[in-house]
C-alpha atoms as a PDB file:
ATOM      1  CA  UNK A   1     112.320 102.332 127.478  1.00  0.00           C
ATOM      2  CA  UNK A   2     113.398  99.708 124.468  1.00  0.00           C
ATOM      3  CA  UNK A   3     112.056  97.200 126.171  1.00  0.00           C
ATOM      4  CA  UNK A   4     108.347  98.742 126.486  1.00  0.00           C
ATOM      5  CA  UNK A   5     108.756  99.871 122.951  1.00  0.00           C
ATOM      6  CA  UNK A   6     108.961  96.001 121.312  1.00  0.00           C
ATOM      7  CA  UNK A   7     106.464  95.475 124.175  1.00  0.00           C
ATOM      8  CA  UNK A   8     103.586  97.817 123.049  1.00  0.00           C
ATOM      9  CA  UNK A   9     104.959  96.477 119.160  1.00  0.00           C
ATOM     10  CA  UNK A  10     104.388  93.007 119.743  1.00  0.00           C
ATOM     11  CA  UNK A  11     101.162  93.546 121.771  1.00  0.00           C
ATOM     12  CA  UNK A  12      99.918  95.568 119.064  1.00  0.00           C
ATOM     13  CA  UNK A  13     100.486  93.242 116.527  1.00  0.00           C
ATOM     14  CA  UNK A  14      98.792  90.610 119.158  1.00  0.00           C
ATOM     15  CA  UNK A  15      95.521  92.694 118.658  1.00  0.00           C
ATOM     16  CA  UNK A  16      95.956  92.644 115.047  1.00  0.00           C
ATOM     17  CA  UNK A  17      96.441  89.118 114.658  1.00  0.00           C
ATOM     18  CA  UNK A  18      93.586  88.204 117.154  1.00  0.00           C
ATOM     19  CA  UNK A  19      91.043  90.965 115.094  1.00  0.00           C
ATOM     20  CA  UNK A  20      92.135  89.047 111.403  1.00  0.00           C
ATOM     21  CA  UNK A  21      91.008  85.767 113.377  1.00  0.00           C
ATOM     22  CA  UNK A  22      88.160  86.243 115.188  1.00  0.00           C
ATOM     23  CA  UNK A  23      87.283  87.790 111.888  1.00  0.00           C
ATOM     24  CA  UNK A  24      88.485  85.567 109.109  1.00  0.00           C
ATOM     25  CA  UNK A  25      86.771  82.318 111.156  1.00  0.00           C
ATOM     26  CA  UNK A  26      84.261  83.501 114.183  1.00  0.00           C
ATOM     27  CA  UNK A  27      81.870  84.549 111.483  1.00  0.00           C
ATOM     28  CA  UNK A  28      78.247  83.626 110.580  1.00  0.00           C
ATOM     29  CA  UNK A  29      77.781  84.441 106.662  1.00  0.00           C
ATOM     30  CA  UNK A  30      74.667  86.837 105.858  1.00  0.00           C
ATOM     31  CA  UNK A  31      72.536  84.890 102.722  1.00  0.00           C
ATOM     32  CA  UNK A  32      71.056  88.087 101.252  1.00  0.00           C
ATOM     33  CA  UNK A  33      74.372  89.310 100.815  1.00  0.00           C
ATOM     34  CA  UNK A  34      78.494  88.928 100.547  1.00  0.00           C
ATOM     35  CA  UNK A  35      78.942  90.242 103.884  1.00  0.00           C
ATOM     36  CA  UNK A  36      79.179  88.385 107.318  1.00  0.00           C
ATOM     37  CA  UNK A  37      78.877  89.001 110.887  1.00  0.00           C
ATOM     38  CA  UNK A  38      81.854  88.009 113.130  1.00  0.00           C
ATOM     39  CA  UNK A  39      83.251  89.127 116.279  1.00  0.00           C
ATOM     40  CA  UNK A  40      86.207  91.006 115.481  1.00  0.00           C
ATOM     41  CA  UNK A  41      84.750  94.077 115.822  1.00  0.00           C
ATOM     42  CA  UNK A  42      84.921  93.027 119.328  1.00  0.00           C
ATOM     43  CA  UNK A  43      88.342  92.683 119.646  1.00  0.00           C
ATOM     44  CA  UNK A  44      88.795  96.254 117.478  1.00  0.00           C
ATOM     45  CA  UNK A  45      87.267  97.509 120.328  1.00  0.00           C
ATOM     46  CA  UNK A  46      88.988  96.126 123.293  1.00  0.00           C
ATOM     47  CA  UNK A  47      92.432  97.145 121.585  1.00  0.00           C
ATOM     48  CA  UNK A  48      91.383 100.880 120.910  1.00  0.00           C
ATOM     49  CA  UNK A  49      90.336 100.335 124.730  1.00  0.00           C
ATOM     50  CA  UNK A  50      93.511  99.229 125.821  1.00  0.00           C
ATOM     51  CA  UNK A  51      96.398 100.091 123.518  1.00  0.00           C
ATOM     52  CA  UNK A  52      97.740 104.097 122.830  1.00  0.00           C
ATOM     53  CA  UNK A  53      95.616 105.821 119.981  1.00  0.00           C
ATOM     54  CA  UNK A  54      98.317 104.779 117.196  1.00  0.00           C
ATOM     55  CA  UNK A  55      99.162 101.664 117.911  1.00  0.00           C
ATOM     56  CA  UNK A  56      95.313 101.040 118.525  1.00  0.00           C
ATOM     57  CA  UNK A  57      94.274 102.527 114.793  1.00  0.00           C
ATOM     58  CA  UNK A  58      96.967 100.409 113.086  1.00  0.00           C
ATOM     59  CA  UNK A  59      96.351  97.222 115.176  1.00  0.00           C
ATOM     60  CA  UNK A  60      92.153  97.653 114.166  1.00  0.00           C
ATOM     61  CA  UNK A  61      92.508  98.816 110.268  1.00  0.00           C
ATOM     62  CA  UNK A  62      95.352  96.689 109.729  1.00  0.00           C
ATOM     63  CA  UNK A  63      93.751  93.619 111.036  1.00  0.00           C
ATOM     64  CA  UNK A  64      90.827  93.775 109.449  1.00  0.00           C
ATOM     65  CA  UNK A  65      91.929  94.553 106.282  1.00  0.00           C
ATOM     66  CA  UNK A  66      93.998  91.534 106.589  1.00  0.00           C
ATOM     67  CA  UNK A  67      90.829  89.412 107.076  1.00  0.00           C
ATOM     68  CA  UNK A  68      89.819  90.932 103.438  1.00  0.00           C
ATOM     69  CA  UNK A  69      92.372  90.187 101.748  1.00  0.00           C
ATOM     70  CA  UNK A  70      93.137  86.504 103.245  1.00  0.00           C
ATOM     71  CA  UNK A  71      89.407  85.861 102.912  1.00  0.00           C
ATOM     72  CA  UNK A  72      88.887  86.658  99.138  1.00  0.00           C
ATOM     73  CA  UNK A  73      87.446  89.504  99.631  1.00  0.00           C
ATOM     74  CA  UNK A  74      90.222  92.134  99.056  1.00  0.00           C
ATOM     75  CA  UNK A  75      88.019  94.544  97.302  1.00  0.00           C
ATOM     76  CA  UNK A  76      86.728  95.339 100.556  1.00  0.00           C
ATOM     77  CA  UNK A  77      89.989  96.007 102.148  1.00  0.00           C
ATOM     78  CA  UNK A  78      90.804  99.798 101.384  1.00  0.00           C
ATOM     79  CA  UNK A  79      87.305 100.285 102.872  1.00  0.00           C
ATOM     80  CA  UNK A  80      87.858  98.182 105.512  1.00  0.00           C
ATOM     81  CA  UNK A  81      90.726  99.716 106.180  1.00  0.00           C
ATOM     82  CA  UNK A  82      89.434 103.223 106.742  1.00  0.00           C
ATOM     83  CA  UNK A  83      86.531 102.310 108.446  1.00  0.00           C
ATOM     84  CA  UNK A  84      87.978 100.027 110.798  1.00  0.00           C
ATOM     85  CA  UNK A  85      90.324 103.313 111.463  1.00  0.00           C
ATOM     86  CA  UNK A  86      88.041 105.537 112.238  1.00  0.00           C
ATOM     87  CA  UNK A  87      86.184 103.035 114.673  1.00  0.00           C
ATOM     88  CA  UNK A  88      89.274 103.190 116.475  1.00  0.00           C
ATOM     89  CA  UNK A  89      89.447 106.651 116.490  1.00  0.00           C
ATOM     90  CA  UNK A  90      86.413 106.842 117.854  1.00  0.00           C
ATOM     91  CA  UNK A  91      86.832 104.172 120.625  1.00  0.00           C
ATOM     92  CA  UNK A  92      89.984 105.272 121.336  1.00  0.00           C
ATOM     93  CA  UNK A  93      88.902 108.734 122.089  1.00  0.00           C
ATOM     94  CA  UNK A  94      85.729 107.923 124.202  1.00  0.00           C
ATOM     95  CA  UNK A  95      87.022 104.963 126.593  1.00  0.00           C
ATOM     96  CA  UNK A  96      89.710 107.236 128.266  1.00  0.00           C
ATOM     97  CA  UNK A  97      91.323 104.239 130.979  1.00  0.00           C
ATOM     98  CA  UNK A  98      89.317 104.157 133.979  1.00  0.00           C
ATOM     99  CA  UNK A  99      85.979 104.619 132.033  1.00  0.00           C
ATOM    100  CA  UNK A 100      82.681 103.077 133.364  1.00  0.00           C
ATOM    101  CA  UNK A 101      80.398 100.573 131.682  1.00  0.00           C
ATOM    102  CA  UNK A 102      78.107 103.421 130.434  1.00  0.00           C
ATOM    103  CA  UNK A 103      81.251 105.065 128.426  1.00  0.00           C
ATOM    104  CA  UNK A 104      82.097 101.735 126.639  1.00  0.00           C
ATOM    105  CA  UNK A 105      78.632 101.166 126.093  1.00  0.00           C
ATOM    106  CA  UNK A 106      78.491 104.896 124.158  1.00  0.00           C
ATOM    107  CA  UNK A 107      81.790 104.428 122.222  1.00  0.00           C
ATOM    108  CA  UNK A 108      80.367 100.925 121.288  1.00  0.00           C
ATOM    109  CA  UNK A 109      77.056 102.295 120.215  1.00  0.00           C
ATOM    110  CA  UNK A 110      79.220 105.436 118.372  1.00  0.00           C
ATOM    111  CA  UNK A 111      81.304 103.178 116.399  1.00  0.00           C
ATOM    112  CA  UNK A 112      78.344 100.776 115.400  1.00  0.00           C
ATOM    113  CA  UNK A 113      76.730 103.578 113.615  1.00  0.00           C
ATOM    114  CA  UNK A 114      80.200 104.627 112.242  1.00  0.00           C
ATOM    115  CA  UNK A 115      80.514 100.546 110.989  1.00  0.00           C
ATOM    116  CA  UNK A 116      76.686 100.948 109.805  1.00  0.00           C
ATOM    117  CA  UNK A 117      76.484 103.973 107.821  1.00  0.00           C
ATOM    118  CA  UNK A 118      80.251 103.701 106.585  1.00  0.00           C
ATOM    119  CA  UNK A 119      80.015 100.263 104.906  1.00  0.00           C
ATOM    120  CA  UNK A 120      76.349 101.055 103.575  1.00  0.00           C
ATOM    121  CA  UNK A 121      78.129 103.834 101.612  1.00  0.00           C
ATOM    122  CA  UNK A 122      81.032 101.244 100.676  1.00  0.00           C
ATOM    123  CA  UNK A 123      78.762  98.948  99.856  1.00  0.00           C
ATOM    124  CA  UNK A 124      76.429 101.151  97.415  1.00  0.00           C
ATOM    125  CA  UNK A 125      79.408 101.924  95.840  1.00  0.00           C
ATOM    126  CA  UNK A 126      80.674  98.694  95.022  1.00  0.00           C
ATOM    127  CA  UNK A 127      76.786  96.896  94.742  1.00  0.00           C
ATOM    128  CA  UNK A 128      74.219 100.326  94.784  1.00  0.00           C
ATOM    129  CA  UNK A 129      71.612 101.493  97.632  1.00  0.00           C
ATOM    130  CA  UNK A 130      69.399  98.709  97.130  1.00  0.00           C
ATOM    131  CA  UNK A 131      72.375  95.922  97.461  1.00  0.00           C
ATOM    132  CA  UNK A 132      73.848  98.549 100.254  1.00  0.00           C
ATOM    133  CA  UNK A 133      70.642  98.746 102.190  1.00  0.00           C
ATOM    134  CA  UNK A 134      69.466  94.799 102.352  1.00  0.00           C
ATOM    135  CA  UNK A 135      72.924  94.910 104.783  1.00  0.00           C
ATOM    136  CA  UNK A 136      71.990  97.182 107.674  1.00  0.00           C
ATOM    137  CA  UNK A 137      70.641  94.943 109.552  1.00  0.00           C
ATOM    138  CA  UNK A 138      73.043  92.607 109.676  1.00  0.00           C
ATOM    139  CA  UNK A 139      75.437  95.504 110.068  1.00  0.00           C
ATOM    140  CA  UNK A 140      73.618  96.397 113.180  1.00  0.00           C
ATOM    141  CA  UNK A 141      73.774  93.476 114.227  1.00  0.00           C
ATOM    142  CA  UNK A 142      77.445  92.654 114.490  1.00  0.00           C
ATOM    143  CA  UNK A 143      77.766  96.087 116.073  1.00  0.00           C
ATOM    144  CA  UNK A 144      75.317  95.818 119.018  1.00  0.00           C
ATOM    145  CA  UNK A 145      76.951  91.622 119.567  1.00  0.00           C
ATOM    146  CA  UNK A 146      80.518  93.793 119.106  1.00  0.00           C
ATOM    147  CA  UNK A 147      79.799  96.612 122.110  1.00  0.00           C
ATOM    148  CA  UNK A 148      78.806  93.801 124.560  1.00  0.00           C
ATOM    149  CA  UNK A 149      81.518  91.798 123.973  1.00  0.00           C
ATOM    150  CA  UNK A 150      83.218  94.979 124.736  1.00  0.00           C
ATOM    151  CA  UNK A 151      81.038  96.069 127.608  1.00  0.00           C
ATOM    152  CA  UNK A 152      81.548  92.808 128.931  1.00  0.00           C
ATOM    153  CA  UNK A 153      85.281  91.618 128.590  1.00  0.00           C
ATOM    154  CA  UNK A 154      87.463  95.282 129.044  1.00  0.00           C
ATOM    155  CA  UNK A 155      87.642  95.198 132.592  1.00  0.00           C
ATOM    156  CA  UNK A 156      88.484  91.764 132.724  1.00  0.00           C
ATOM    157  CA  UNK A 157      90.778  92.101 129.822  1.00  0.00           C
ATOM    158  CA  UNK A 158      92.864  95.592 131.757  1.00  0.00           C
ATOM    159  CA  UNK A 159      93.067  93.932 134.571  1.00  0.00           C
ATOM    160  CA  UNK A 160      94.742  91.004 133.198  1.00  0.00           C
ATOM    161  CA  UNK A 161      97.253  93.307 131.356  1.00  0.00           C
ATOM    162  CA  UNK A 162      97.825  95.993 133.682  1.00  0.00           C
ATOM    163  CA  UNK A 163     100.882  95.514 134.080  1.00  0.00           C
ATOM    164  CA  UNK A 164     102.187  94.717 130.422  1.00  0.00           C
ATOM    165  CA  UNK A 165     100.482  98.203 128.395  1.00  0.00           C
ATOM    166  CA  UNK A 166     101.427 101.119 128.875  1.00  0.00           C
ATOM    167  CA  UNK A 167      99.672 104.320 130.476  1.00  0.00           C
ATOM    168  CA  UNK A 168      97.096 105.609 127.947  1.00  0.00           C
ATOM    169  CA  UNK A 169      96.760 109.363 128.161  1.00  0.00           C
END
């Protein structure tokens, strides 16, 4: 039981690491404004996927707020944080294990419009509607390239790690 325990810990903190990289430095930067699109969302995907709904909400908001703050842009990181969580969340709960191609595809497209619509209200906070808005696309973007990485890599991905997670309920 210990041993599964620092298991599902260190393969947690595996996702989180791999989310702060792939979006900290697979990134493309967006001229119009101080946003980005990279491919962690990806990842924050596959590990909501794959890991048990805690361990997947810290491994996504955690990791990405990480990528704030280590990429000078820490006053994005309590948004980040809570966005990135309630991706999860939403992930989490829609690709139950065993799901089909059309489920990821939904929880993908669900959590895009979370990403969307949650950091157009972070950023008209922080810049106002008309900063906000000149980032949907982009936004959009990174979500749809995000659900086909998904789409595309989870069954791959469980069946390479069957053996090492955990049974998600």
């Amino acid at each position: 039981m210990k041993d599964a325990r620092v298991r599902l810990i260190c393969v947690t903190a595996m996702f989180a690491a791999l989310i702060l990289v792939c979006t900290m430095f697979v990134k493309v930067p967006v001229p119009a404004t101080t946003e980005y699109i990279h491919i962690g969302d990806g990842v924050l995907y596959l590990a909501a996927a794959l890991l048990p709904f805690p361990y997947a909400v810290a491994a996504s908001a955690v990791g990405a707020a990480l990528a704030d703050v280590l990429g000078s842009a820490a006053i994005w990181a309590p948004f980040t944080f809570v966005i990135k969580a309630v991706m999860a969340v939403c992930v989490s709960r829609l690709c139950t294990p065993g799901c089909g191609r059309g489920r990821m595809a939904l929880a993908g497209l669900i959590a895009g419009v979370i990403n969307t619509a949650l950091y157009f209200a972070s950023s008209a906070i922080l810049y106002g509607v008309a900063g906000a808005a000149a980032g949907i696309p982009f936004n959009i973007i990174q979500s749809a390239l995000a659900a086909v990485i998904f789409v595309v890599l989870l069954p791959m991905i469980r069946t390479a790690l069957a053996g090492m997670l955990p049974e998600r309920r």
